[in-house]
N, C-alpha and C. Protein backbone atom coordinates (compact mmCIF):
# COMPACT_ATOMS: atom_id res chain seq x y z
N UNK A 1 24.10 -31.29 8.85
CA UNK A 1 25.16 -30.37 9.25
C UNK A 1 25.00 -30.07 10.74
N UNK A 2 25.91 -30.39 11.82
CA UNK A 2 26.05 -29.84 13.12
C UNK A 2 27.00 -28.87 13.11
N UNK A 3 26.56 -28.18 14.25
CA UNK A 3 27.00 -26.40 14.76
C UNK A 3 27.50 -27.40 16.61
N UNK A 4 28.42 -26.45 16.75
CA UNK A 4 28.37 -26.69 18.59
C UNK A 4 27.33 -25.90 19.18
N UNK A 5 26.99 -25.36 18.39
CA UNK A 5 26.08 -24.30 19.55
C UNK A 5 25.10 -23.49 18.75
N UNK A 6 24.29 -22.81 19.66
CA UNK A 6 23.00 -22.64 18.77
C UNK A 6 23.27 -21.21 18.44
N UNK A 7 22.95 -20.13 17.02
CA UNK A 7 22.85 -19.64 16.17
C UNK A 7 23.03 -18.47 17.09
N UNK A 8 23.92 -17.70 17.28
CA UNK A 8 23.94 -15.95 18.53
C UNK A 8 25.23 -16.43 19.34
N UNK A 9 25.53 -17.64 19.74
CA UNK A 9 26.17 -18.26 20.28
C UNK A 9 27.41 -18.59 20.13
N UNK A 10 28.54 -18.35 21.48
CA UNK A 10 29.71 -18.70 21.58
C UNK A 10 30.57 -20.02 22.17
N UNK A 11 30.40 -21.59 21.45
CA UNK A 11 30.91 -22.56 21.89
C UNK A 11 31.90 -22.32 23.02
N UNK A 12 31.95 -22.98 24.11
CA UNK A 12 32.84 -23.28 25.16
C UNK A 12 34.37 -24.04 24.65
N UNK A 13 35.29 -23.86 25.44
CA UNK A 13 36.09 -24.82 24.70
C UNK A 13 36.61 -25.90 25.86
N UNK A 14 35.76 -25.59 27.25
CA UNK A 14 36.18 -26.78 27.89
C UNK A 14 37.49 -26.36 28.87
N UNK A 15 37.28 -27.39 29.96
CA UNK A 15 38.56 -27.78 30.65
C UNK A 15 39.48 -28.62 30.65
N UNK A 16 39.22 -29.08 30.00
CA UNK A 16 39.85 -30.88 29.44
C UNK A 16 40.43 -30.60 27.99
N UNK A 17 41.07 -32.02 26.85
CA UNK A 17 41.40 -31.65 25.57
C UNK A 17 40.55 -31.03 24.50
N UNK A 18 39.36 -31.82 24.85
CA UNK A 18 38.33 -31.03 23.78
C UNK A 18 37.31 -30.73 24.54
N UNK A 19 36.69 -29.82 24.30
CA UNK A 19 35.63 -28.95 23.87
C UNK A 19 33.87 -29.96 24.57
N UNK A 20 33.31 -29.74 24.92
CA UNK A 20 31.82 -30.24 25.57
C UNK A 20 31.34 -30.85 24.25
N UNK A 21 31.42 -30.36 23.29
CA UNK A 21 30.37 -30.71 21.64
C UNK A 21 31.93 -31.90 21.39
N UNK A 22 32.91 -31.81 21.23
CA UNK A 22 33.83 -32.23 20.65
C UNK A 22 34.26 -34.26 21.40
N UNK A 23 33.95 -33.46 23.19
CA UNK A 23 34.04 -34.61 23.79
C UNK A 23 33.21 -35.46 23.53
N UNK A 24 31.68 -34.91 23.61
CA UNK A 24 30.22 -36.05 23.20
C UNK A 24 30.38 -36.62 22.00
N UNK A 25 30.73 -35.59 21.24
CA UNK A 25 30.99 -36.13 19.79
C UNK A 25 31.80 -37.11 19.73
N UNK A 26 33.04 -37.14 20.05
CA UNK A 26 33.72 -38.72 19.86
C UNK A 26 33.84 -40.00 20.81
N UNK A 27 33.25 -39.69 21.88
CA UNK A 27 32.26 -41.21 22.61
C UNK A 27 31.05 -41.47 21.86
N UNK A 28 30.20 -40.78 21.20
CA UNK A 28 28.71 -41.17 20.81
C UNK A 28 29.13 -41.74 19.31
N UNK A 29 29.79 -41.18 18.77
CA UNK A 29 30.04 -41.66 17.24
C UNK A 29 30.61 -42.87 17.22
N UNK A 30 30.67 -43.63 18.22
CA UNK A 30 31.81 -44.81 18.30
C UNK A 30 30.22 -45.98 18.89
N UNK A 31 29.25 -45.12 18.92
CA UNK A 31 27.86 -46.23 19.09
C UNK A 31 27.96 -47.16 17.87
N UNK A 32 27.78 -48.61 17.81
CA UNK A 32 27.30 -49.40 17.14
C UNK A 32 25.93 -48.30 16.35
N UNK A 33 26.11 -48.71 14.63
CA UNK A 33 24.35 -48.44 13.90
C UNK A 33 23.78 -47.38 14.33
N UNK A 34 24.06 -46.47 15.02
CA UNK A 34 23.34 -45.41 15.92
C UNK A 34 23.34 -44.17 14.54
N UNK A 35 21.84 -44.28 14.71
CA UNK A 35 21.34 -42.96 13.29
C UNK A 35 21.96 -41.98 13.55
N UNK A 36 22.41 -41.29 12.32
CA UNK A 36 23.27 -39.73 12.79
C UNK A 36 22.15 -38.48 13.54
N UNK A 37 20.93 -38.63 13.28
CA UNK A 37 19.85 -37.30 13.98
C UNK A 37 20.06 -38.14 15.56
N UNK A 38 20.28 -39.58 15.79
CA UNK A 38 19.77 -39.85 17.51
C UNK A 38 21.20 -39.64 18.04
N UNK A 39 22.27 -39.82 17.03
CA UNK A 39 23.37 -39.20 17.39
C UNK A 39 23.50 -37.82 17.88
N UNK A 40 23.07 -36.68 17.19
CA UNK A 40 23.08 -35.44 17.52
C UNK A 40 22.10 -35.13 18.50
N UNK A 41 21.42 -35.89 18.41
CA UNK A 41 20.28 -35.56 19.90
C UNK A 41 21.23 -35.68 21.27
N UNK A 42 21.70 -36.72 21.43
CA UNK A 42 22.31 -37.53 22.45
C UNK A 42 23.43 -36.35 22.73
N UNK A 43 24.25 -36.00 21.73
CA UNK A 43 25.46 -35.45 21.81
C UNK A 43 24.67 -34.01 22.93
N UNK A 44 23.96 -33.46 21.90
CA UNK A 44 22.97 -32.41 22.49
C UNK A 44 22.81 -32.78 23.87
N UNK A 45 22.08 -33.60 24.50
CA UNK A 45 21.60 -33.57 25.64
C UNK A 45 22.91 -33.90 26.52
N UNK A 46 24.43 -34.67 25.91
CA UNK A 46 25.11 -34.01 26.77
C UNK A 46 25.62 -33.24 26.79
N UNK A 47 25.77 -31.82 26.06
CA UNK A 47 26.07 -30.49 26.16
C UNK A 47 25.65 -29.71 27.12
N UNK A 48 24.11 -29.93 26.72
CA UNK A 48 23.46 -28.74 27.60
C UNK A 48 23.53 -28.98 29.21
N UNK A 49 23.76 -30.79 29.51
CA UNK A 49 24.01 -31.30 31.14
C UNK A 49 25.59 -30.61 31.38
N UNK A 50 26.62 -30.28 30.65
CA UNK A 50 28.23 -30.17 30.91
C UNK A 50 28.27 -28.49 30.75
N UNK A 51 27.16 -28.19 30.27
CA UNK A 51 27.04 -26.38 30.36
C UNK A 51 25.99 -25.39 31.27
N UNK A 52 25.33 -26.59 31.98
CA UNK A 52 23.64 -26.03 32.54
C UNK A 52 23.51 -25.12 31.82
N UNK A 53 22.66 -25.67 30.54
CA UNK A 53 22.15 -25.04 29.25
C UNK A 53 22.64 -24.10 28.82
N UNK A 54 23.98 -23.64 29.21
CA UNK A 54 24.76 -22.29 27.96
C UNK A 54 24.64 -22.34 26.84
N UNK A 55 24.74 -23.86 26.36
CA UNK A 55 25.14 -23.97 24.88
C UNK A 55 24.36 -25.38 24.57
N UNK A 56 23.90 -24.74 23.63
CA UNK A 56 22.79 -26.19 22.79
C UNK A 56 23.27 -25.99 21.28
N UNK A 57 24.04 -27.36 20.87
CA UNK A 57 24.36 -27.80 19.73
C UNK A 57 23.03 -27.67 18.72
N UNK A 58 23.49 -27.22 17.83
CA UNK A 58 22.58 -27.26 16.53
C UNK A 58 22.68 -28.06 15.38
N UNK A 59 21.51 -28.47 14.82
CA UNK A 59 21.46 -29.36 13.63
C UNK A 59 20.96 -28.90 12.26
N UNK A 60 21.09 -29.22 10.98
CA UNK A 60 20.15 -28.57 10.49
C UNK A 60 20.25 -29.93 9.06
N UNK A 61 19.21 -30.83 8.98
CA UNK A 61 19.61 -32.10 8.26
C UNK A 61 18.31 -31.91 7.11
N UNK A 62 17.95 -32.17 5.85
CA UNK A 62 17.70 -32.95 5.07
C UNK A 62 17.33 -34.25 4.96
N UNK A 63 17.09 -35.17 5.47
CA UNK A 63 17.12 -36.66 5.70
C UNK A 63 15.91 -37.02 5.69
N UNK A 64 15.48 -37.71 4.62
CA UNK A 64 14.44 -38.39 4.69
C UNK A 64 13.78 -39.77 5.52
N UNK A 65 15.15 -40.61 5.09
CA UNK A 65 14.79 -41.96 6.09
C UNK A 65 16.05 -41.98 6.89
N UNK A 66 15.80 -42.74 7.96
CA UNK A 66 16.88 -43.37 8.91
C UNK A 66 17.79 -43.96 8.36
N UNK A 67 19.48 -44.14 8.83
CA UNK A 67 19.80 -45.10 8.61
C UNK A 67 21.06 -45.23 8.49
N UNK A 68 21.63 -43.77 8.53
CA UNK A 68 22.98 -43.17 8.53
C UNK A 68 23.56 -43.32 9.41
N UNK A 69 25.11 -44.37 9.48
CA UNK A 69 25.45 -44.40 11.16
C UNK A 69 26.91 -44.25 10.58
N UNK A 70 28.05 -43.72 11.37
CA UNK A 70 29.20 -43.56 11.40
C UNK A 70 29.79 -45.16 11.54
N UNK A 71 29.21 -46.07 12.12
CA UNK A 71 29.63 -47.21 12.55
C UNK A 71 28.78 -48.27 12.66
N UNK A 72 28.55 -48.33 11.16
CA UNK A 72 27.62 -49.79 10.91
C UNK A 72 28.03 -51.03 10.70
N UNK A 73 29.39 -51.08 10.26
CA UNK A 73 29.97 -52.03 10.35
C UNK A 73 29.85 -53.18 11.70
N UNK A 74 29.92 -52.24 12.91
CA UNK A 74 30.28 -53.26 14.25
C UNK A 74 28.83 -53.49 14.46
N UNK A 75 28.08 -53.51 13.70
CA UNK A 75 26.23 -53.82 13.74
C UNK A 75 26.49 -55.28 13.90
N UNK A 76 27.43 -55.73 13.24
CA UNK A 76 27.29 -57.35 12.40
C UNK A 76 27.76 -58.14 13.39
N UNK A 77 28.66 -57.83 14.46
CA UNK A 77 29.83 -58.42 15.50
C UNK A 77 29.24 -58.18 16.79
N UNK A 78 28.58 -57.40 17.27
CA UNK A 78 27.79 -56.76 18.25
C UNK A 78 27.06 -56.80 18.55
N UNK A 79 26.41 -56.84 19.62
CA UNK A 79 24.77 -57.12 19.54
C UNK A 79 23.95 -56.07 19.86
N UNK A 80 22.60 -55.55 19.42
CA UNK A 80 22.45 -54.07 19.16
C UNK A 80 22.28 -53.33 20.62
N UNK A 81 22.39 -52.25 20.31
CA UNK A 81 22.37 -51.75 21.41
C UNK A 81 21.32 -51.35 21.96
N UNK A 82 21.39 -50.72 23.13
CA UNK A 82 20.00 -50.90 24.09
C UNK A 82 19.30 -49.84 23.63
N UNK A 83 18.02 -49.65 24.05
CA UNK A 83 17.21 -48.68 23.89
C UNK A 83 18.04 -47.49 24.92
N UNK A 84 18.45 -46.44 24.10
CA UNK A 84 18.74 -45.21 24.83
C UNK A 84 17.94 -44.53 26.03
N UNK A 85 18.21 -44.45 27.28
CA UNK A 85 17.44 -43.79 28.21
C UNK A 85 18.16 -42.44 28.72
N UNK A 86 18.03 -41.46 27.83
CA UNK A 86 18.80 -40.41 28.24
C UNK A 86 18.58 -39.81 29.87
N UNK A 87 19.26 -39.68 30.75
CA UNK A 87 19.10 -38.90 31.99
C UNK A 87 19.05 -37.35 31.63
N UNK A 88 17.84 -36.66 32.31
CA UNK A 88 17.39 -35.44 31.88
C UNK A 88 17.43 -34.94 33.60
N UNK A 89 18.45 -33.63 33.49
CA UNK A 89 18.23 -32.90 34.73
C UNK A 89 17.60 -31.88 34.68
N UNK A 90 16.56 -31.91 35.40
CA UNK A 90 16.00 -31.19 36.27
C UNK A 90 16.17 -29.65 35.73
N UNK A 91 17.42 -28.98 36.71
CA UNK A 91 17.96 -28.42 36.47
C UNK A 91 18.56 -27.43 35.33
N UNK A 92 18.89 -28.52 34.25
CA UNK A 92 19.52 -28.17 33.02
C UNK A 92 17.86 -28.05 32.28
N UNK A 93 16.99 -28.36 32.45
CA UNK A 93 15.91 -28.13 31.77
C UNK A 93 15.45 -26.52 32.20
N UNK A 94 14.99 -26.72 33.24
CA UNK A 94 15.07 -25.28 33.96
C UNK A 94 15.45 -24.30 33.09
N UNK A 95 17.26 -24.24 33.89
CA UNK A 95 18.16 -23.13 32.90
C UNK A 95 17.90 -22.97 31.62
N UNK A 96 17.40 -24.02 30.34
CA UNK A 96 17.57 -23.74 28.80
C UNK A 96 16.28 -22.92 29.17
N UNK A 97 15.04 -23.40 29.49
CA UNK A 97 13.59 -23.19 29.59
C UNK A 97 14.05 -21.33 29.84
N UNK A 98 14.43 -20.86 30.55
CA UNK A 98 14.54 -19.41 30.72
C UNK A 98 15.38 -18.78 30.08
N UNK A 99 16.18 -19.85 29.30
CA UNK A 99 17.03 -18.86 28.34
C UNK A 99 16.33 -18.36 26.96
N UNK A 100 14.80 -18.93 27.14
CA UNK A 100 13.97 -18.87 25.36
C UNK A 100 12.66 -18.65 26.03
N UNK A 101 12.97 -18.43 27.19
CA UNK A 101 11.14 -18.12 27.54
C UNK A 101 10.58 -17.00 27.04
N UNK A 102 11.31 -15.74 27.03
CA UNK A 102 10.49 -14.90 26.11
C UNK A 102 10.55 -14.80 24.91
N UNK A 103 11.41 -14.94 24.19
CA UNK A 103 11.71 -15.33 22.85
C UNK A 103 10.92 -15.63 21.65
N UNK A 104 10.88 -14.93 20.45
CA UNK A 104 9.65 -15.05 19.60
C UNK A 104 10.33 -15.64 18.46
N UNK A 105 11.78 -16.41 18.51
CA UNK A 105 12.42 -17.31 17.71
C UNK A 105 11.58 -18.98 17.88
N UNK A 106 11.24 -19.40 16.87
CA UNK A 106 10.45 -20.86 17.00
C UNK A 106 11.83 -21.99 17.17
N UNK A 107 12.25 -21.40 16.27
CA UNK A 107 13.82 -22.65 16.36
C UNK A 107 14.31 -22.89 17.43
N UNK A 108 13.98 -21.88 18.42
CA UNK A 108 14.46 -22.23 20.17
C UNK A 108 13.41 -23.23 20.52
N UNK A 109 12.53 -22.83 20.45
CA UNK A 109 11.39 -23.72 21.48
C UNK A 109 11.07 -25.19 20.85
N UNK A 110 11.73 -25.27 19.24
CA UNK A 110 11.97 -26.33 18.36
C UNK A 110 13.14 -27.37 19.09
N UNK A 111 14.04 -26.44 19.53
CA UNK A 111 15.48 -27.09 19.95
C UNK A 111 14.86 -27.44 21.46
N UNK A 112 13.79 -26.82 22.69
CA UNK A 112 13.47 -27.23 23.33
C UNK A 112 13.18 -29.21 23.40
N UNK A 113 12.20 -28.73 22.29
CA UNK A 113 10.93 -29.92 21.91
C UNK A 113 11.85 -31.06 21.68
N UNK A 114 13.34 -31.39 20.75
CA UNK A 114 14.08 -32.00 21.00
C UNK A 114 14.91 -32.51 22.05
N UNK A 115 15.41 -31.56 22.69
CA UNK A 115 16.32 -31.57 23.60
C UNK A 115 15.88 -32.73 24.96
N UNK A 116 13.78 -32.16 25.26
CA UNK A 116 13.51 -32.37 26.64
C UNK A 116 12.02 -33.14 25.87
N UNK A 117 12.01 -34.13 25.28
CA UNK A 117 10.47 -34.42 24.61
C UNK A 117 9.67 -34.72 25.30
N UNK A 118 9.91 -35.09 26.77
CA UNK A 118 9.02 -35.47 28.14
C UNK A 118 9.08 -34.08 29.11
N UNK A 119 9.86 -33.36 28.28
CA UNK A 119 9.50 -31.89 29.53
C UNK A 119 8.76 -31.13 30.04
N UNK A 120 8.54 -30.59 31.23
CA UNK A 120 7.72 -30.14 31.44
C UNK A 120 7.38 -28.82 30.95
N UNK A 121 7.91 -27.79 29.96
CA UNK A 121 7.13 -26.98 29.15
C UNK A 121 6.83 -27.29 27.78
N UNK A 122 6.38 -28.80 27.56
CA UNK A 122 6.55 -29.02 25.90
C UNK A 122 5.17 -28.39 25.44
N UNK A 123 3.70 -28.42 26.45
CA UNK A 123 2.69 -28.09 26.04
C UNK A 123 2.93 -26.71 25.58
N UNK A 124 3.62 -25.78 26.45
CA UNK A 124 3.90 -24.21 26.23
C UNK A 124 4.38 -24.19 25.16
N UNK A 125 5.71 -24.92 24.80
CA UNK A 125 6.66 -24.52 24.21
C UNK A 125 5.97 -24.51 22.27
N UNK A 126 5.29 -25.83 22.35
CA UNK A 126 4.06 -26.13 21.20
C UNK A 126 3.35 -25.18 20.87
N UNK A 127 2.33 -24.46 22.13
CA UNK A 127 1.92 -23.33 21.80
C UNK A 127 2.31 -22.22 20.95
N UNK A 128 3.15 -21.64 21.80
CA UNK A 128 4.01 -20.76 21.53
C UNK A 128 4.60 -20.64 19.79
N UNK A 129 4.79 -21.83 19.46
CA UNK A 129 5.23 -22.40 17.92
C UNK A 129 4.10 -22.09 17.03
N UNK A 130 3.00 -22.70 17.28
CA UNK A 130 1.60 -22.40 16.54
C UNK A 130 1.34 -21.36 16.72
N UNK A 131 2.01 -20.19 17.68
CA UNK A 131 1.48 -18.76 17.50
C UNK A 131 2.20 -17.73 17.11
N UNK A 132 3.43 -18.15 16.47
CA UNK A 132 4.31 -17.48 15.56
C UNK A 132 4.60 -17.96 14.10
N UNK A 133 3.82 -18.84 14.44
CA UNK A 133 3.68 -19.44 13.21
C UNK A 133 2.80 -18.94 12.17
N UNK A 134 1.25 -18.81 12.87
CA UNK A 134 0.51 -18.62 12.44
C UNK A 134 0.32 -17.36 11.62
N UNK A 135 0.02 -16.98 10.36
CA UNK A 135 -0.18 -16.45 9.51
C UNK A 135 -1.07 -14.64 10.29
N UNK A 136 -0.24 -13.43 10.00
CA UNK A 136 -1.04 -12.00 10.76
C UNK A 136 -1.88 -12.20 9.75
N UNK A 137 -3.13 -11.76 10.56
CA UNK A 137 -4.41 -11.54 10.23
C UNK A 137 -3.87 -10.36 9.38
N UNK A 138 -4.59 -9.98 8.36
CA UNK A 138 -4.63 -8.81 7.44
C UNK A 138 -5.23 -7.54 8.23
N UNK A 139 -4.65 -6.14 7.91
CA UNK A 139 -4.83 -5.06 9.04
C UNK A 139 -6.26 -4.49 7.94
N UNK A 140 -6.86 -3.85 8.88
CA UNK A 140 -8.29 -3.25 8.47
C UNK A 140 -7.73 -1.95 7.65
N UNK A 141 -8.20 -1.37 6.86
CA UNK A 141 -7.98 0.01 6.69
C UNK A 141 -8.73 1.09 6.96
N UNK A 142 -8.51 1.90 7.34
CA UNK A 142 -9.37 2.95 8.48
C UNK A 142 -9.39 3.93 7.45
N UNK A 143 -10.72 4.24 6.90
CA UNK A 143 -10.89 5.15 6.16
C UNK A 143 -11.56 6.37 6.86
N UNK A 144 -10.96 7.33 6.02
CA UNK A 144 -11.33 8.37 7.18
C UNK A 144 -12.52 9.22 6.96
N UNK A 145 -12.91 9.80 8.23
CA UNK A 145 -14.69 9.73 8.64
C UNK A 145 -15.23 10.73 7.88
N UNK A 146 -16.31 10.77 7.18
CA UNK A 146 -16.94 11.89 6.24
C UNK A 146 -17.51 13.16 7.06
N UNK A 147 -16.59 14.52 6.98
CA UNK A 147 -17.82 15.53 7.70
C UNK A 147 -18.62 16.29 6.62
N UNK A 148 -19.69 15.93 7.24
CA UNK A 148 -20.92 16.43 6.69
C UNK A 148 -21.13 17.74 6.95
N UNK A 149 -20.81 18.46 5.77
CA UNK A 149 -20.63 20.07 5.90
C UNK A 149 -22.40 20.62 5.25
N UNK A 150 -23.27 21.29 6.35
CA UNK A 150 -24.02 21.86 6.12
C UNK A 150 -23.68 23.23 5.00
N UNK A 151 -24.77 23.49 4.31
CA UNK A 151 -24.83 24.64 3.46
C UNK A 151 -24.76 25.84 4.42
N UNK A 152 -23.50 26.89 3.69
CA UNK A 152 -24.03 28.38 4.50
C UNK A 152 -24.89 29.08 4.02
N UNK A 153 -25.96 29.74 5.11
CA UNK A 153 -27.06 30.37 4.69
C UNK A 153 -26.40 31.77 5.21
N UNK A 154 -27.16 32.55 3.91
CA UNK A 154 -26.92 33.81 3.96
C UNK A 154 -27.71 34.79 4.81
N UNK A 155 -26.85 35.61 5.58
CA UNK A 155 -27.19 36.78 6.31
C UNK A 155 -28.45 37.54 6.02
N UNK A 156 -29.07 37.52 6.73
CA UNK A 156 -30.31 38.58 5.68
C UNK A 156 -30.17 40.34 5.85
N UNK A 157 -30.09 40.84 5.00
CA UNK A 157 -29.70 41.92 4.40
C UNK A 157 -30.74 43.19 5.09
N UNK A 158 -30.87 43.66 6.40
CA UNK A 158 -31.50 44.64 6.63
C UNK A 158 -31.73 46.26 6.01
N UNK A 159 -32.96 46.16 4.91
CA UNK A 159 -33.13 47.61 4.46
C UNK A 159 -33.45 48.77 5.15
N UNK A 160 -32.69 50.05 4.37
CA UNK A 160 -32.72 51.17 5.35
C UNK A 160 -33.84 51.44 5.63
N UNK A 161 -34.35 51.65 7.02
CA UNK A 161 -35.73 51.97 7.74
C UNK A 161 -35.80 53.78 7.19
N UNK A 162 -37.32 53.30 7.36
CA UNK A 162 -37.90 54.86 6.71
C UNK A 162 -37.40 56.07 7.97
N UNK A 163 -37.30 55.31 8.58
CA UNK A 163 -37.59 56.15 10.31
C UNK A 163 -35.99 56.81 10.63
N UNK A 164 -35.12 56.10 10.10
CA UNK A 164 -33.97 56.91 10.03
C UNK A 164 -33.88 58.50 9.50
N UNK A 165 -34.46 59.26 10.11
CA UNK A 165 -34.55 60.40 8.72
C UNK A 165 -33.03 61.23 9.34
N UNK A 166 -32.59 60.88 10.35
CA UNK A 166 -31.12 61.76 10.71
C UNK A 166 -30.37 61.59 9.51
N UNK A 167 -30.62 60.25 9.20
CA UNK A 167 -29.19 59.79 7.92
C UNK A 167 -29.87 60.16 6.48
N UNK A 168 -30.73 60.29 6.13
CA UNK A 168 -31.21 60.62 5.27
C UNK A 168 -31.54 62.27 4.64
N UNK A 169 -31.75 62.77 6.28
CA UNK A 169 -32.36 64.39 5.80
C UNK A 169 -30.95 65.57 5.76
N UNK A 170 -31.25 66.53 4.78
CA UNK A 170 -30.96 67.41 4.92
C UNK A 170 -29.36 68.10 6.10
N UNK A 171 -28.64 68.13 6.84
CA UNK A 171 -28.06 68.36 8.02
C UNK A 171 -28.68 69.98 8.60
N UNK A 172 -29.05 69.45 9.67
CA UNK A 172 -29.94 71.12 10.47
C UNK A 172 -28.87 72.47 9.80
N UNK A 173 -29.55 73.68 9.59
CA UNK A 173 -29.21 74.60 9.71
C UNK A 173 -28.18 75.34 10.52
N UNK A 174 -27.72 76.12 10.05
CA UNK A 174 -26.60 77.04 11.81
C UNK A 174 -27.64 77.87 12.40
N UNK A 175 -26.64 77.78 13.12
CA UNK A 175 -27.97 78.91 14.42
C UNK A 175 -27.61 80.17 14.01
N UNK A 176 -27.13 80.46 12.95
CA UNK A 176 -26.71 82.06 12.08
C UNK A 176 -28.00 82.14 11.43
N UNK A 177 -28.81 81.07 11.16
CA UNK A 177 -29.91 82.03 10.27
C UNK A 177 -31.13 82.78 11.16
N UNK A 178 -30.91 82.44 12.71
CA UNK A 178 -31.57 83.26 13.82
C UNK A 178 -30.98 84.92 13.97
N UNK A 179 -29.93 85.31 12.98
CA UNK A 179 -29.27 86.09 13.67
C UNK A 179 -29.65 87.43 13.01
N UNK A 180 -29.51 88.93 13.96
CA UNK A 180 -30.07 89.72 13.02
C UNK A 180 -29.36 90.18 12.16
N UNK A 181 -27.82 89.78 11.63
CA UNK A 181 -26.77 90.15 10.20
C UNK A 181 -28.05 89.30 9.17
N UNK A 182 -28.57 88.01 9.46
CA UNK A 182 -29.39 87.35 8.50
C UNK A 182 -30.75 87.44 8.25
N UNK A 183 -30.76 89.06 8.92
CA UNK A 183 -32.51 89.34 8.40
C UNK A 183 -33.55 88.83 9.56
N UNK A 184 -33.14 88.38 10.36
CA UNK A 184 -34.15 88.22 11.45
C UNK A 184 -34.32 89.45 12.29
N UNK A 185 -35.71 89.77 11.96
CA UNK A 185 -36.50 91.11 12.16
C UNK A 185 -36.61 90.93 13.99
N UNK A 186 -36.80 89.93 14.66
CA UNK A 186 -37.39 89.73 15.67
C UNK A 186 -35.54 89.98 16.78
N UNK A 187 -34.71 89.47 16.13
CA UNK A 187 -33.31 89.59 17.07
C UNK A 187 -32.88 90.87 16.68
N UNK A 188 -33.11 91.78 15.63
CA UNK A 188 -32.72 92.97 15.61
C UNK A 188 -33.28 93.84 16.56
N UNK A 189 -34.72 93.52 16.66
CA UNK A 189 -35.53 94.55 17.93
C UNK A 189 -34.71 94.08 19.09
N UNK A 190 -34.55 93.49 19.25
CA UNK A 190 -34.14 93.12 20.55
C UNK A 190 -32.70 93.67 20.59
N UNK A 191 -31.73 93.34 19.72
CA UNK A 191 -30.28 93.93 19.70
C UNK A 191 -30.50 95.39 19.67
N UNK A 192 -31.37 96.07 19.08
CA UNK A 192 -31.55 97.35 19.23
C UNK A 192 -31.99 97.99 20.46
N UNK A 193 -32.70 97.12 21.25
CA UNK A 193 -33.44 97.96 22.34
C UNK A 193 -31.73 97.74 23.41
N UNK A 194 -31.45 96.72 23.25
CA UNK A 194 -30.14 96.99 23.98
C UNK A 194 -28.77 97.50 23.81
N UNK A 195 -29.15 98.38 22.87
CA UNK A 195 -28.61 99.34 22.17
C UNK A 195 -27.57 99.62 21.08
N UNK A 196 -27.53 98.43 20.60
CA UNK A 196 -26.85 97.73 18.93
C UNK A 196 -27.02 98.77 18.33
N UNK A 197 -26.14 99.70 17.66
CA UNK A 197 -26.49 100.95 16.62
C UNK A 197 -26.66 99.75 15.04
N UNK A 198 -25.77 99.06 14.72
CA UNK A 198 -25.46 98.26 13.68
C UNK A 198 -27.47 97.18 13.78
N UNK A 199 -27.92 96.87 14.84
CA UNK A 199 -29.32 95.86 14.54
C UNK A 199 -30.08 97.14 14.44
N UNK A 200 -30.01 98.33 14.69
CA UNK A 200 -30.99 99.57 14.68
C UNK A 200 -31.31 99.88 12.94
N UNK A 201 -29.85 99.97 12.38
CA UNK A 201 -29.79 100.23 11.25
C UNK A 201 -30.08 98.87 10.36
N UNK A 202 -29.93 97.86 11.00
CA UNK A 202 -30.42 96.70 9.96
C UNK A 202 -32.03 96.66 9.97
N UNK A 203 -32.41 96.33 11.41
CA UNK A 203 -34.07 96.67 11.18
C UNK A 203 -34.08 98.04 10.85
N UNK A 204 -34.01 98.59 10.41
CA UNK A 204 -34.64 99.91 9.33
C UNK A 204 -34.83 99.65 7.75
N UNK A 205 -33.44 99.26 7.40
CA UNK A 205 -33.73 98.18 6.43
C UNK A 205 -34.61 97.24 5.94
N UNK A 206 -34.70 96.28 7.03
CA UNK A 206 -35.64 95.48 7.18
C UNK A 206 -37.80 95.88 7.33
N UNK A 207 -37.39 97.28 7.43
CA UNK A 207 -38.85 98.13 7.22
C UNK A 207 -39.18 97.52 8.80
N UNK A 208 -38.20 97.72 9.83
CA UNK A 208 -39.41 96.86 11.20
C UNK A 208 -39.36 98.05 11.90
């Protein structure tokens, strides 16, 4: 099965009656015996010279052996034809080469490897194939990191000191039990000598 153009792609339709794919196509099909894949090669390589590489015809065949020609008949009357020497520009190699240089599609750098088989990026272009090709390594799984939780140790429990005796004793007295209403014999003399009638009459009481 041929495409005019490769797979994203919008065929030209030309300045002339037909079309760049359409014109190659019916001069090359009129080859004496000429296999239909060296057919589509040929057609190919003059596309991409009549487009400076816009457009690269696509193939996509099944075919086991050679042998398929549109025009085998004139094999018998004819004498075969020459070994094909396609003219490869420069140029038109160039232009395709940067239209797939970054490109992580293999079928481009596939359609390269056809197009230009003496070109000068076929070593790259090979590469490049074997490394999208190649099978992703399987991803690691990152298990996540164990924290090692020490035991909590307990507070140690400070018992009440003997020596505290504020919190422990008694709360002091008022300074009322100094007084002579409370029987203190020693502040009544004294309230009396300064002339307290009320501490006079309590120390009397008091037998002082």
């Amino acid at each position: 099965m041929g495409f005019a153009t490769q797979p994203g792609n919008v065929a030209l339709d030309g300045a002339v009656n037909h079309s760049p794919f359409a014109d190659s196509l019916v001069k090359r099909i009129k080859t004496p015996s000429i296999d239909i894949e060296i057919l589509m090669r040929r057609v190919r390589l003059d596309v991409m010279n009549a487009t400076s590489g816009k457009q690269v015809p696509w193939s996509n065949s099944s075919l086991v052996e050679p042998g398929f020609s549109f025009n085998p008949d004139a094999a018998s009357s004819q004498s075969p034809a020459e070994p094909y020497q396609p003219h490869i520009n420069t140029a038109t190699e160039l232009e395709f080469w940067k239209s797939i240089e970054y490109t992580s599609d293999v079928s481009m750098y596939r359609a390269y490897l056809a197009a230009f088989p003496n070109g000068a990026f076929i070593e790259i272009a090979k590469s490049r194939i074997a490394k999208f090709e190649a099978p992703a390594p399987p991803r690691k799984k990152i298990l996540p990191k164990k924290v090692s939780r020490k035991p909590l140790t307990s507070l140690p429990v400070n018992e009440p000191s003997a020596n505290r005796s504020a919190e422990t004793t008694a709360p002091a007295k008022p300074e009322s039990i100094g007084r002579c209403r409370d029987g203190n014999k020693e502040r009544c003399r004294q309230r009396c000598r300064e002339g307290a009638r009320r501490a006079c009459r309590k120390l009397q009481q008091l037998g002082g």
